[in-house]
N, C-alpha and C. Protein backbone atom coordinates (compact mmCIF):
# COMPACT_ATOMS: atom_id res chain seq x y z
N UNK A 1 132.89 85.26 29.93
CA UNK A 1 132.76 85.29 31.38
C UNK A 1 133.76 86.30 31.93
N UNK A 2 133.44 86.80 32.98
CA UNK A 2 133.86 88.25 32.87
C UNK A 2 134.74 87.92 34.49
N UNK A 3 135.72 88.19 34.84
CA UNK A 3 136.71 87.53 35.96
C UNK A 3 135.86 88.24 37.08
N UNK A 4 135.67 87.84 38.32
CA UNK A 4 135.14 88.82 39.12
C UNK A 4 136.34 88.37 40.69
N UNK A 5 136.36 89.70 41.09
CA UNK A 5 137.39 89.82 42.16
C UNK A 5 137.13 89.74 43.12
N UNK A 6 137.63 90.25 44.15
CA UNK A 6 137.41 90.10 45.87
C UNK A 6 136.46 91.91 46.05
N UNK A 7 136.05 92.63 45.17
CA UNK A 7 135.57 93.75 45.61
C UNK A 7 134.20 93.50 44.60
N UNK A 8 134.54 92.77 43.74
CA UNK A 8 132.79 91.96 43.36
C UNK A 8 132.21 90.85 44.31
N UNK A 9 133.08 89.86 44.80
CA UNK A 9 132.55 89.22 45.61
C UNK A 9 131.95 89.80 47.01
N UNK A 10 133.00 90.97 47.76
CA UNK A 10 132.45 91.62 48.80
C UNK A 10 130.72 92.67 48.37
N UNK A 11 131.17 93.11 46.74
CA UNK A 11 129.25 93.69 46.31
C UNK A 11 128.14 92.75 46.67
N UNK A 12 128.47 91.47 46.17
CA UNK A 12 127.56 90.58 46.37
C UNK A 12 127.22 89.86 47.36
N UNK A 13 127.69 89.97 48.19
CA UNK A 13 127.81 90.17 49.38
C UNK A 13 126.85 90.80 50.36
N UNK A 14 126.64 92.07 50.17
CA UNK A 14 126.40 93.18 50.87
C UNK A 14 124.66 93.28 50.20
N UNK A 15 124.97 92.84 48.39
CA UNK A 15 123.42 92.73 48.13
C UNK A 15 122.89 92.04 48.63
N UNK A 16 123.94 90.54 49.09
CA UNK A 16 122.47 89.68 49.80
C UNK A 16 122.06 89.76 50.96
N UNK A 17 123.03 90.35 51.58
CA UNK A 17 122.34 90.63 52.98
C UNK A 17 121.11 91.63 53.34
N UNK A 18 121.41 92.83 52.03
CA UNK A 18 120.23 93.72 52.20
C UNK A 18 119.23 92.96 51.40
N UNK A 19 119.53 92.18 50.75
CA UNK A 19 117.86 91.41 49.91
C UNK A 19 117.71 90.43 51.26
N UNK A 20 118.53 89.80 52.31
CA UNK A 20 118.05 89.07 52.85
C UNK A 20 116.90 90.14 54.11
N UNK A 21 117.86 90.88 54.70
CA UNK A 21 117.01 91.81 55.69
C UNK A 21 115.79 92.10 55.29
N UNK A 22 115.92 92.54 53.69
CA UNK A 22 114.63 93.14 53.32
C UNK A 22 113.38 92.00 53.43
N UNK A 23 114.11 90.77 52.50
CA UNK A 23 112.85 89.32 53.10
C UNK A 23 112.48 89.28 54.43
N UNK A 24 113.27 89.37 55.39
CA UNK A 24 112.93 89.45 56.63
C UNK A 24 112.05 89.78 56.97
N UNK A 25 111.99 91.54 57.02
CA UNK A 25 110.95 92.15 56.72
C UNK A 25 110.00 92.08 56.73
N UNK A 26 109.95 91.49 55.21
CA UNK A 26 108.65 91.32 54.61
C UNK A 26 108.02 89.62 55.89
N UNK A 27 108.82 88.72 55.93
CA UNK A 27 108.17 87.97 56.79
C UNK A 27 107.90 88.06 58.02
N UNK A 28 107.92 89.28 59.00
CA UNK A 28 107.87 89.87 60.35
C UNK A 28 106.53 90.63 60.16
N UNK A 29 106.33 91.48 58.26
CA UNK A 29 105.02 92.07 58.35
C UNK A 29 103.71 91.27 58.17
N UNK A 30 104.31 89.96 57.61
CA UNK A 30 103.33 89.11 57.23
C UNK A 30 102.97 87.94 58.11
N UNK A 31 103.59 88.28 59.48
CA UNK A 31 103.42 87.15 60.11
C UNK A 31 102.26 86.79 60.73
N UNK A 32 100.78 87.75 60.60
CA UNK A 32 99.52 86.81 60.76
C UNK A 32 98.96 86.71 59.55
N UNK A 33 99.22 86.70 58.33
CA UNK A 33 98.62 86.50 56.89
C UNK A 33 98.49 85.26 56.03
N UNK A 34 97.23 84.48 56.85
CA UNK A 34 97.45 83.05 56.41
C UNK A 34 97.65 82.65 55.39
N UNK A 35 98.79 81.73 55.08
CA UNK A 35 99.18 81.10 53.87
C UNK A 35 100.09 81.48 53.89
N UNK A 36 100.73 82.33 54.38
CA UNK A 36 102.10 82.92 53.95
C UNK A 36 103.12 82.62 53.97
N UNK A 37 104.39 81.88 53.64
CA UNK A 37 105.51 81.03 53.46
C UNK A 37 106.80 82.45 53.44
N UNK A 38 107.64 81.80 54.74
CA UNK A 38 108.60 83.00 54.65
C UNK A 38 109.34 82.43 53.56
N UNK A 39 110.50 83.84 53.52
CA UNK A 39 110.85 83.91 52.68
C UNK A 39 112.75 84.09 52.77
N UNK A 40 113.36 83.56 52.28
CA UNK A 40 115.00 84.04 52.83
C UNK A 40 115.65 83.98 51.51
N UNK A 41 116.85 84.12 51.64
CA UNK A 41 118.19 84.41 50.23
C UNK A 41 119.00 83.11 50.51
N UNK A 42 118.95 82.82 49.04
CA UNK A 42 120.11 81.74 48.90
C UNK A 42 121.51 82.62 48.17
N UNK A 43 122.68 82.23 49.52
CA UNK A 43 123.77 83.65 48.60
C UNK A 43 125.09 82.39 48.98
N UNK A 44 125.17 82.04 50.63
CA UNK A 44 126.43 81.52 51.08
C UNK A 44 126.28 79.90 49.96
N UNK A 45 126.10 79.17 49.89
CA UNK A 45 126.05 77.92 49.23
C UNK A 45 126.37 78.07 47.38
N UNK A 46 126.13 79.44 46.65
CA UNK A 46 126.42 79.68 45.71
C UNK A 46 127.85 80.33 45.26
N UNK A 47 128.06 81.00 47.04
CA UNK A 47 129.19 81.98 46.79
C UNK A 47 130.48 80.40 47.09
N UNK A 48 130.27 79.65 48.13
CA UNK A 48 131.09 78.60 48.31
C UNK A 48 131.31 78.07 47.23
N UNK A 49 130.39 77.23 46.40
CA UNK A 49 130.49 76.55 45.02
C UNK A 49 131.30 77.24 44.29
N UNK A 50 131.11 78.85 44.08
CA UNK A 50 132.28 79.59 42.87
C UNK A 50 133.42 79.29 43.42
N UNK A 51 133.57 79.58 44.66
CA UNK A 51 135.00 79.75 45.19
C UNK A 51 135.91 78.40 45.05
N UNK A 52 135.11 77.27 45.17
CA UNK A 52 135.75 75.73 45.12
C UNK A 52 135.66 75.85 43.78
N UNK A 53 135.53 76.04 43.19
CA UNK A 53 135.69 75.63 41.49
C UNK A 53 136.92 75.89 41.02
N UNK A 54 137.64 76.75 42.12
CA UNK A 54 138.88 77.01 41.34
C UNK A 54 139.45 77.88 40.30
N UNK A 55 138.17 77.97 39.51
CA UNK A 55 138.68 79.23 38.45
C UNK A 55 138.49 79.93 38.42
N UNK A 56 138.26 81.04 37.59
CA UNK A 56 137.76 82.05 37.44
C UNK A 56 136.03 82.66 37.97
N UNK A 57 135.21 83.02 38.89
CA UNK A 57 134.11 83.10 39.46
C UNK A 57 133.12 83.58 38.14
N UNK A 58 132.59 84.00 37.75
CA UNK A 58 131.65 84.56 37.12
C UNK A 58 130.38 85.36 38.25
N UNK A 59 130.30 86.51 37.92
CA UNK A 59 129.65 87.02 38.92
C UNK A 59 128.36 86.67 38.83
N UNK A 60 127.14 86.38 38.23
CA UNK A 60 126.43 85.75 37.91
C UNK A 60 126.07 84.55 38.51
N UNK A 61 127.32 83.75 38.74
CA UNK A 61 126.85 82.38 39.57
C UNK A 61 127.04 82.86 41.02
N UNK A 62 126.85 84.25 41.70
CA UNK A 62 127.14 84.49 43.00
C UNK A 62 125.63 85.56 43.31
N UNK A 63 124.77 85.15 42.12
CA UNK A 63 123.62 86.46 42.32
C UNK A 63 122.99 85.58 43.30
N UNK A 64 122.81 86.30 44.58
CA UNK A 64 121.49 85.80 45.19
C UNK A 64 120.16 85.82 44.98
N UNK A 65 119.68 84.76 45.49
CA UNK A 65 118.64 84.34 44.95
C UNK A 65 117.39 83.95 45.96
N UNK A 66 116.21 84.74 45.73
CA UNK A 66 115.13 84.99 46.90
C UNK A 66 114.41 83.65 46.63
N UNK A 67 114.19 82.83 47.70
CA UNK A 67 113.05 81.77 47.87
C UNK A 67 112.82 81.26 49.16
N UNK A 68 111.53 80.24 48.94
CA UNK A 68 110.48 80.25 50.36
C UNK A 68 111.72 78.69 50.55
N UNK A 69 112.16 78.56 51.82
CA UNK A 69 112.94 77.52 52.06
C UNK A 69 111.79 76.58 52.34
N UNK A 70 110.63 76.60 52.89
CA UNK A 70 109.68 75.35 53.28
C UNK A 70 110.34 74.35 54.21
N UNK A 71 110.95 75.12 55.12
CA UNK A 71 111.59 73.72 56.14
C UNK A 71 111.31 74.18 57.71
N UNK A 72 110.48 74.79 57.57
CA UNK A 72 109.38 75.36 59.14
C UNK A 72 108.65 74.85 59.38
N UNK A 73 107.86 75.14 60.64
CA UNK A 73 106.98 74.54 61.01
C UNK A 73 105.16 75.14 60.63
N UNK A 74 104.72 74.80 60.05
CA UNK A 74 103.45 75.58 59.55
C UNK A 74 102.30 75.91 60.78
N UNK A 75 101.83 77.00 60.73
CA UNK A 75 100.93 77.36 61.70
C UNK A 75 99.42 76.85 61.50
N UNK A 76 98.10 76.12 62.17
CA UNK A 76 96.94 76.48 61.21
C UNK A 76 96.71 77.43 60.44
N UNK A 77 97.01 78.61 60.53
CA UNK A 77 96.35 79.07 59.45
C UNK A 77 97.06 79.34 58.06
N UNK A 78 98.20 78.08 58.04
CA UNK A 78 99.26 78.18 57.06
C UNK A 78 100.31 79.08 56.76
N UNK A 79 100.33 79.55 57.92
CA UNK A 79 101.68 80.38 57.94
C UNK A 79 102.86 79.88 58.75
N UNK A 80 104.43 79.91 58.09
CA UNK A 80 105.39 79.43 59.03
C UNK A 80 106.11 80.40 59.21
N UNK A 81 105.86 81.81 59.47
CA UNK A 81 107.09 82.88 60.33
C UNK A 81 106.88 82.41 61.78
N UNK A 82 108.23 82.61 62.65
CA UNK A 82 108.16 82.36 64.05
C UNK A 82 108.64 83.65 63.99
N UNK A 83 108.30 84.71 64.83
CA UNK A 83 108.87 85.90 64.99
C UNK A 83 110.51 85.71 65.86
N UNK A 84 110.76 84.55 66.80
CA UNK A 84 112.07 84.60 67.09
C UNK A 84 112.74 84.35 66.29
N UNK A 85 112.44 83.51 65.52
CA UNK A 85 113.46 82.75 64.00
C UNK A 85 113.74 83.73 63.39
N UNK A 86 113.02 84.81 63.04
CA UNK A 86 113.12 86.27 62.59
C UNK A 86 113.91 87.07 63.05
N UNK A 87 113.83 87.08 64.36
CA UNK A 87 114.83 88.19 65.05
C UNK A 87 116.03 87.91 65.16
N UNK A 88 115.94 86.09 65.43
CA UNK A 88 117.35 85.64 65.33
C UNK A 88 117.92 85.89 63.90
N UNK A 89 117.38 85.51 62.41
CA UNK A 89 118.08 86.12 61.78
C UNK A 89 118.38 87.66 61.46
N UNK A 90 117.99 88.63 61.84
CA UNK A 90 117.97 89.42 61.66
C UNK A 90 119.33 90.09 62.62
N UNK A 91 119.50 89.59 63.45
CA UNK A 91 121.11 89.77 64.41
C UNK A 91 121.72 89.14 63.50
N UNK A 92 121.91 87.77 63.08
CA UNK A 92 122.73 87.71 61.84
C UNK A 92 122.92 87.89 60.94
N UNK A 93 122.12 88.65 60.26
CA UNK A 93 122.29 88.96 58.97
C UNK A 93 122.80 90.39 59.58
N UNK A 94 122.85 91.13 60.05
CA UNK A 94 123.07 92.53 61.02
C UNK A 94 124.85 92.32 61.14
N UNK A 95 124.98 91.18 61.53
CA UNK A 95 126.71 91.14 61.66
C UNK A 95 127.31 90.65 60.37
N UNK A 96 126.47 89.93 59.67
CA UNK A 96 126.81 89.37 58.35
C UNK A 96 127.25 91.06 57.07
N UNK A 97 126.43 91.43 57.40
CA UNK A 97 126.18 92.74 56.94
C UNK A 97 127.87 93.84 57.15
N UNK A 98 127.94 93.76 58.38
CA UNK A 98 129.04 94.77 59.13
C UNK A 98 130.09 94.10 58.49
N UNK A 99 130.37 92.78 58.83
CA UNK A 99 131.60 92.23 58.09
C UNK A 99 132.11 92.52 56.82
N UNK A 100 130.80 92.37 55.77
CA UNK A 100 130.95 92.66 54.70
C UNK A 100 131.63 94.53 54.41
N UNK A 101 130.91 95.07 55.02
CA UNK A 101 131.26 96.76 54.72
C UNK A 101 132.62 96.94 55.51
N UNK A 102 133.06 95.75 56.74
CA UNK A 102 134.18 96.65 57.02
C UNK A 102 135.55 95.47 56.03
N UNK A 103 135.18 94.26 55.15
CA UNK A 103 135.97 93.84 54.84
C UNK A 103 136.51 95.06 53.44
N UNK A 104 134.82 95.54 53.03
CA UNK A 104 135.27 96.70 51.63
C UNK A 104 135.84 97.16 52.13
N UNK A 105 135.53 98.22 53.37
CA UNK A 105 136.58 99.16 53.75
C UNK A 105 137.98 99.29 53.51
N UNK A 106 138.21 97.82 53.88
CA UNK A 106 139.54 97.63 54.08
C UNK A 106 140.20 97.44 52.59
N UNK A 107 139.57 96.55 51.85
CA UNK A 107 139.93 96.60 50.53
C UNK A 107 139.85 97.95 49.87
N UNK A 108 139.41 99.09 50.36
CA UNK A 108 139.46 100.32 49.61
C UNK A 108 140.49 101.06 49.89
N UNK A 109 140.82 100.94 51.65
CA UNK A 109 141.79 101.49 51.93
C UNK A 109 143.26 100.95 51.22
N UNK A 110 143.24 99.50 51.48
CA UNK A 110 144.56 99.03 50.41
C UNK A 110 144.38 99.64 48.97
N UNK A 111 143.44 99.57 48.55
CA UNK A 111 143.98 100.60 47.07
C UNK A 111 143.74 101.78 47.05
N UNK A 112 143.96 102.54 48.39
CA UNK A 112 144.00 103.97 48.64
C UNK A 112 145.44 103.75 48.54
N UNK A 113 145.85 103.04 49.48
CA UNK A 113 147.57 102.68 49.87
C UNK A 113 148.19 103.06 48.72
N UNK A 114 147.92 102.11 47.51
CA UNK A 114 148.94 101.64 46.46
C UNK A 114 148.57 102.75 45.53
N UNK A 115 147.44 103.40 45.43
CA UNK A 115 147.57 104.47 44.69
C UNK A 115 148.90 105.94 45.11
N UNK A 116 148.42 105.93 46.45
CA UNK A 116 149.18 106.92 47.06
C UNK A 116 150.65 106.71 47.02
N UNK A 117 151.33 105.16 46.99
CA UNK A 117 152.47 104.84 47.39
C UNK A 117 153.19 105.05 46.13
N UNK A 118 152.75 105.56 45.20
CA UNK A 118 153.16 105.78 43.75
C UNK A 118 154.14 106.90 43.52
């Protein structure tokens, strides 16, 4: 198991938000295509669990992971996108997103620091 840090955790991070936007997406294009079950990322509930464990993370138990949550409301023609539920996530995942790139930032700049301070 391979130690993973605060600049692996911020990667994984940043993947799930763009795998989440991208589901998004895909459930905003599909939102008159009956049958269609949106679709979102399971990332925060996996990334919490590593972090409480205490030890060492394994990056692997922080891969997000694409599935249909099924806890909407279904349309007749078996579809559950609400296009606001959509937009609303899509502002959050939008700030979820920024956080992540300006927390790297910052972690890059500190080991700009300590390289330079040499």
């Amino acid at each position: 198991m391979a130690k993973t840090g605060i600049v692996e955790l911020l990667q994984a991070g940043l993947k799930a938000e763009a795998m989440r936007q991208q589901a998004t997406a895909n459930n905003v294009a599909n939102i008159q295509t009956p049958g269609y079950r949106r679709l979102d990322v399971q990332f925060e509930k996996l990334l919490a669990k590593a972090i409480e464990s205490g030890g060492e993370v394994d990056a692997e138990e922080i891969e997000p992971l694409l599935y249909h949550p099924m806890n909407t409301a279904v349309n007749p023609n078996g579809n559950d996108v609400n296009l606001e539920n959509e937009i609303g996530e899509m502002v959050k995942n939008s700030l979820r997103y920024k956080a992540f790139v300006r927390l790297m930032n910052k972690k890059i700049g500190q080991m700009e620091q300590a390289m330079n301070d040499r």
